[in-house]
Structure formats: C-alpha cells, structure tokens
C-alpha atoms as a PDB file:
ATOM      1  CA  UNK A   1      -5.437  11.344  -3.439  1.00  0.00           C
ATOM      2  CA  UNK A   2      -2.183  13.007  -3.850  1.00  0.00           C
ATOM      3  CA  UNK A   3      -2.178  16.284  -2.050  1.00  0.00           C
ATOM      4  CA  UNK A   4       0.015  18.872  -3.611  1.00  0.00           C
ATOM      5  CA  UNK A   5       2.919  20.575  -0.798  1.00  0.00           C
ATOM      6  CA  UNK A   6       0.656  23.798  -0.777  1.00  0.00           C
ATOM      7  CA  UNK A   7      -2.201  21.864  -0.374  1.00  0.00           C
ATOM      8  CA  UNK A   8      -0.409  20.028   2.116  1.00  0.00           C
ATOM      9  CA  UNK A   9       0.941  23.410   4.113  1.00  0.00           C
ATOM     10  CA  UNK A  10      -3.331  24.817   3.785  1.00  0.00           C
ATOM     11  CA  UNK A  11      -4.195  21.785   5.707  1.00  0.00           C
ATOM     12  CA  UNK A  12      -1.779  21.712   8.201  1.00  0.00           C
ATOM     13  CA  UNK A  13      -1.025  25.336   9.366  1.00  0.00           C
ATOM     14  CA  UNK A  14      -3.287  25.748  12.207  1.00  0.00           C
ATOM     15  CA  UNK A  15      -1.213  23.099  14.331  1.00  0.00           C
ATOM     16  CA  UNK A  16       0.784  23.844  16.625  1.00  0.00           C
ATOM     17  CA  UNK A  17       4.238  22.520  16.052  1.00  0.00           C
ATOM     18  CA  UNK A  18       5.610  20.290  17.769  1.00  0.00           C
ATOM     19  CA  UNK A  19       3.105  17.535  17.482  1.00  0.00           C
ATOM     20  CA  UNK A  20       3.526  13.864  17.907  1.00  0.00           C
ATOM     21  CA  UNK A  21       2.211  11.306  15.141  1.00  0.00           C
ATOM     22  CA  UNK A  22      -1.122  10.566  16.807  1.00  0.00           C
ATOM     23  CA  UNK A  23      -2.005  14.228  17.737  1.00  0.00           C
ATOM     24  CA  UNK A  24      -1.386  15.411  14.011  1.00  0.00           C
ATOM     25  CA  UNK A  25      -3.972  11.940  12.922  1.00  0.00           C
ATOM     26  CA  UNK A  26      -6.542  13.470  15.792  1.00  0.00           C
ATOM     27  CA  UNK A  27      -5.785  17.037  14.064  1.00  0.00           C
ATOM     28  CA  UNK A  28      -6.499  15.842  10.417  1.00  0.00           C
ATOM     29  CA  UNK A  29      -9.707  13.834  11.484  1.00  0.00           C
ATOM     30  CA  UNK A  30     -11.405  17.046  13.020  1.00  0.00           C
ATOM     31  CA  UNK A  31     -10.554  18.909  10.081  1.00  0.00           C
ATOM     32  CA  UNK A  32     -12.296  16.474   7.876  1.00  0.00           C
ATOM     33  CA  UNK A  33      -8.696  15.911   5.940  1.00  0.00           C
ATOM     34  CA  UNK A  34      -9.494  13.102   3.266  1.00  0.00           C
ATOM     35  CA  UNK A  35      -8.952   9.461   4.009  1.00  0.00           C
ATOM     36  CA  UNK A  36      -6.069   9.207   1.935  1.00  0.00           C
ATOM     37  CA  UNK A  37      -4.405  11.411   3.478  1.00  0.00           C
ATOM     38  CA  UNK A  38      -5.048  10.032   6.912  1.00  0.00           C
ATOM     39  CA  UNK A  39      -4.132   6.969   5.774  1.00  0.00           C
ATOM     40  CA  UNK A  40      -0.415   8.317   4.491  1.00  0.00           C
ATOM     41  CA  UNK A  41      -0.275  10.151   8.241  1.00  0.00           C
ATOM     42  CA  UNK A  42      -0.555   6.595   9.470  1.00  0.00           C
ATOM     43  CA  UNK A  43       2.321   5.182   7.628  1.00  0.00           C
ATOM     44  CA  UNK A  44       4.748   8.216   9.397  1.00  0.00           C
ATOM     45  CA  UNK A  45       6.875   7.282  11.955  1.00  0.00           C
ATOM     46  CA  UNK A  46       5.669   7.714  15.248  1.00  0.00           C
ATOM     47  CA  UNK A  47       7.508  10.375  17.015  1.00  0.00           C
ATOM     48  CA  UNK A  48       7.660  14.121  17.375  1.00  0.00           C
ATOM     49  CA  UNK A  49       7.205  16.808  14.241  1.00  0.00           C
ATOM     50  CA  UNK A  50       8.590  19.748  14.619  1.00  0.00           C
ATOM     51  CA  UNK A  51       7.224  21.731  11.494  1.00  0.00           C
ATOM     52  CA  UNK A  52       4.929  21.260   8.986  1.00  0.00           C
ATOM     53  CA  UNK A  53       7.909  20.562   7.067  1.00  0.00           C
ATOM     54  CA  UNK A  54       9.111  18.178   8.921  1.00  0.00           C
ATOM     55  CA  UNK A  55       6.088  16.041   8.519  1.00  0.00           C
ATOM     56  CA  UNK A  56       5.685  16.825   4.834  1.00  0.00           C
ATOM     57  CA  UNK A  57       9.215  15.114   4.631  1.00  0.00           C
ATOM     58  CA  UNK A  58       8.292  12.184   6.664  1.00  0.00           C
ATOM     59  CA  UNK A  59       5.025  11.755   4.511  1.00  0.00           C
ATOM     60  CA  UNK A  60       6.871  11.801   1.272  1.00  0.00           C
ATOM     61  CA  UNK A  61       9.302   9.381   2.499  1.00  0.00           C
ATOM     62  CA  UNK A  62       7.005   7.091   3.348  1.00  0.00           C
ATOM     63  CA  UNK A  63       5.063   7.121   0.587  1.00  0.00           C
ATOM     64  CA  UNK A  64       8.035   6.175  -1.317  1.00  0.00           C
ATOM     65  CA  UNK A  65       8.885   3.604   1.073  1.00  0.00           C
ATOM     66  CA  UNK A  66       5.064   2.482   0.365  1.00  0.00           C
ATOM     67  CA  UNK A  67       5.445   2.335  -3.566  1.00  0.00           C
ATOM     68  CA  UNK A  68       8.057  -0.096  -3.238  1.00  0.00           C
ATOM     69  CA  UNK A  69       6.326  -2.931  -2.542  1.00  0.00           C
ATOM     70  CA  UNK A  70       6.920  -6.307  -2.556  1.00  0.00           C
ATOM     71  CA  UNK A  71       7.417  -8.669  -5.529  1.00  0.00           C
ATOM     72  CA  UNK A  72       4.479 -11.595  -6.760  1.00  0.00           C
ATOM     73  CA  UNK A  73       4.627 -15.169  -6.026  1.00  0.00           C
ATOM     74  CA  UNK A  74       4.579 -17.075  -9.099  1.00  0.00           C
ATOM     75  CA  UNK A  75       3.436 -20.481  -8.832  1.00  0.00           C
ATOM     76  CA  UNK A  76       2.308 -23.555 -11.538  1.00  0.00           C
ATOM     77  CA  UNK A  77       1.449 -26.749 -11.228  1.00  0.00           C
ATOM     78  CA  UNK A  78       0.476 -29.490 -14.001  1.00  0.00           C
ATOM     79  CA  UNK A  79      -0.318 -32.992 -14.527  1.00  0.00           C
ATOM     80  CA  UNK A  80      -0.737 -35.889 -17.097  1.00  0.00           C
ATOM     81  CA  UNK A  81      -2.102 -39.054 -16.735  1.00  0.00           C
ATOM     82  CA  UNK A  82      -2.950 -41.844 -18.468  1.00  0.00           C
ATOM     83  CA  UNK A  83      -7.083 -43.955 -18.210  1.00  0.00           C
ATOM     84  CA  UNK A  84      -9.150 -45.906 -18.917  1.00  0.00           C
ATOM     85  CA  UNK A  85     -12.575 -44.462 -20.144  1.00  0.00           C
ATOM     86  CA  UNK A  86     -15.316 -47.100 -20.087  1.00  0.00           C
ATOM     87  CA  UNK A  87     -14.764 -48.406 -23.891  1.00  0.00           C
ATOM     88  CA  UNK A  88     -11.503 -48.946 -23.002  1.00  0.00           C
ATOM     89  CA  UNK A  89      -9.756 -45.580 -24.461  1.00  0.00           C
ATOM     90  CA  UNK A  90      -7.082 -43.829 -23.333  1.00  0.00           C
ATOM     91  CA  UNK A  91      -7.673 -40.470 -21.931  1.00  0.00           C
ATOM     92  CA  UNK A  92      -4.819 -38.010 -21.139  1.00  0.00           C
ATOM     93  CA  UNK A  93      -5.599 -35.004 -18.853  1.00  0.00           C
ATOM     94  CA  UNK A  94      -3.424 -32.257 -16.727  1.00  0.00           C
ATOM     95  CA  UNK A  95      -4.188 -28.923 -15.667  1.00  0.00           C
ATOM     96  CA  UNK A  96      -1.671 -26.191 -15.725  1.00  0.00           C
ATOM     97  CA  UNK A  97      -1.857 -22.872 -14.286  1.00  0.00           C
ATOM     98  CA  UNK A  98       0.580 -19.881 -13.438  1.00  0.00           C
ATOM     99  CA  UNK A  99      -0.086 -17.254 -11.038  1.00  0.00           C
ATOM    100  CA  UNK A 100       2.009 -14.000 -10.556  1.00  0.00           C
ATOM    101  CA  UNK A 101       2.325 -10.707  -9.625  1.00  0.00           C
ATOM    102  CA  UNK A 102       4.492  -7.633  -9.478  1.00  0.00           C
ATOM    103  CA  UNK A 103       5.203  -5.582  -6.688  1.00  0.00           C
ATOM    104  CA  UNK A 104       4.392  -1.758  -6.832  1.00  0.00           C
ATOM    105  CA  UNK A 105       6.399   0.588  -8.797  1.00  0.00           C
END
C-alpha cells in the first residue's frame, strides 16, 4: 500500500519529533499502521527524524532506492548426443532452457 503524504502526515502527527528509526517502527505498530507501511519504515535509515517531514523524505527515498532493484540472471544450457537405441537407431537428444529476469522498475 502506497500511503498518500496526507495520509502519511494523519498517521504520524501524534509523535513527538525527534524520534529515532526504531521508536517511530514501535510508534506505527501501536497505532495499528499497515504492514506495508511498517515494512517501508524499516528500509529508512537508522538515525534521528526530526519532523514528520523529515521522515516522509527518508521514506520516499528509500522507496525509490527499493524500486531499483537488481537485474535477472539469465542462464541456458543444451546438449546433443548421438545413441544407440536397442534396434540399432540413432537417437539425438538435448535439452535447452533459458532463465531470466528483470530487475524492478
């Protein structure tokens, strides 16, 4: 969940600035504040906020820094070979697969 800034200032106007990292996360959990949003809290910085501003700031940067992400590995691997089947006939086989990915946008 994406919490608006005004929904953002509603939640957090009752603390009392300045708060470190972990006392706004103990804040938010008493208030019943969604776990998404906890879960962008955790991804601030840990340090001192002075404002609900301040954090706001840190929160947005990062998410940001969050929807970066990291590329996909992209792998294949493949094979032929050449048998003998009981009658005596040649069989071929090989087995090629690709796997990838792409980071977050």
């Amino acid at each position: 969940m994406k919490a608006s800034p005004s929904m953002m200032q509603e939640m957090f106007r009752n603390m009392q600035f300045p708060m470190t990292k972990d006392q706004i996360i103990e804040h938010a959990t008493r208030q019943n504040i969604s776990s998404d949003i906890i879960e962008n809290l955790q991804m601030i910085p840990d340090r001192e906020y002075e404002s609900a501003d301040s954090l706001m700031k840190a929160m947005e940067a990062a998410s940001q820094q969050a929807g970066r992400g990291g590329g996909g590995k992209s792998q294949s691997f493949g094979g032929t070979g050449v048998g003998e089947t009981g009658e005596g006939d040649p069989s071929s086989g090989g087995s090629s697969q690709g796997f990838g990915g792409r980071g977050g946008e």
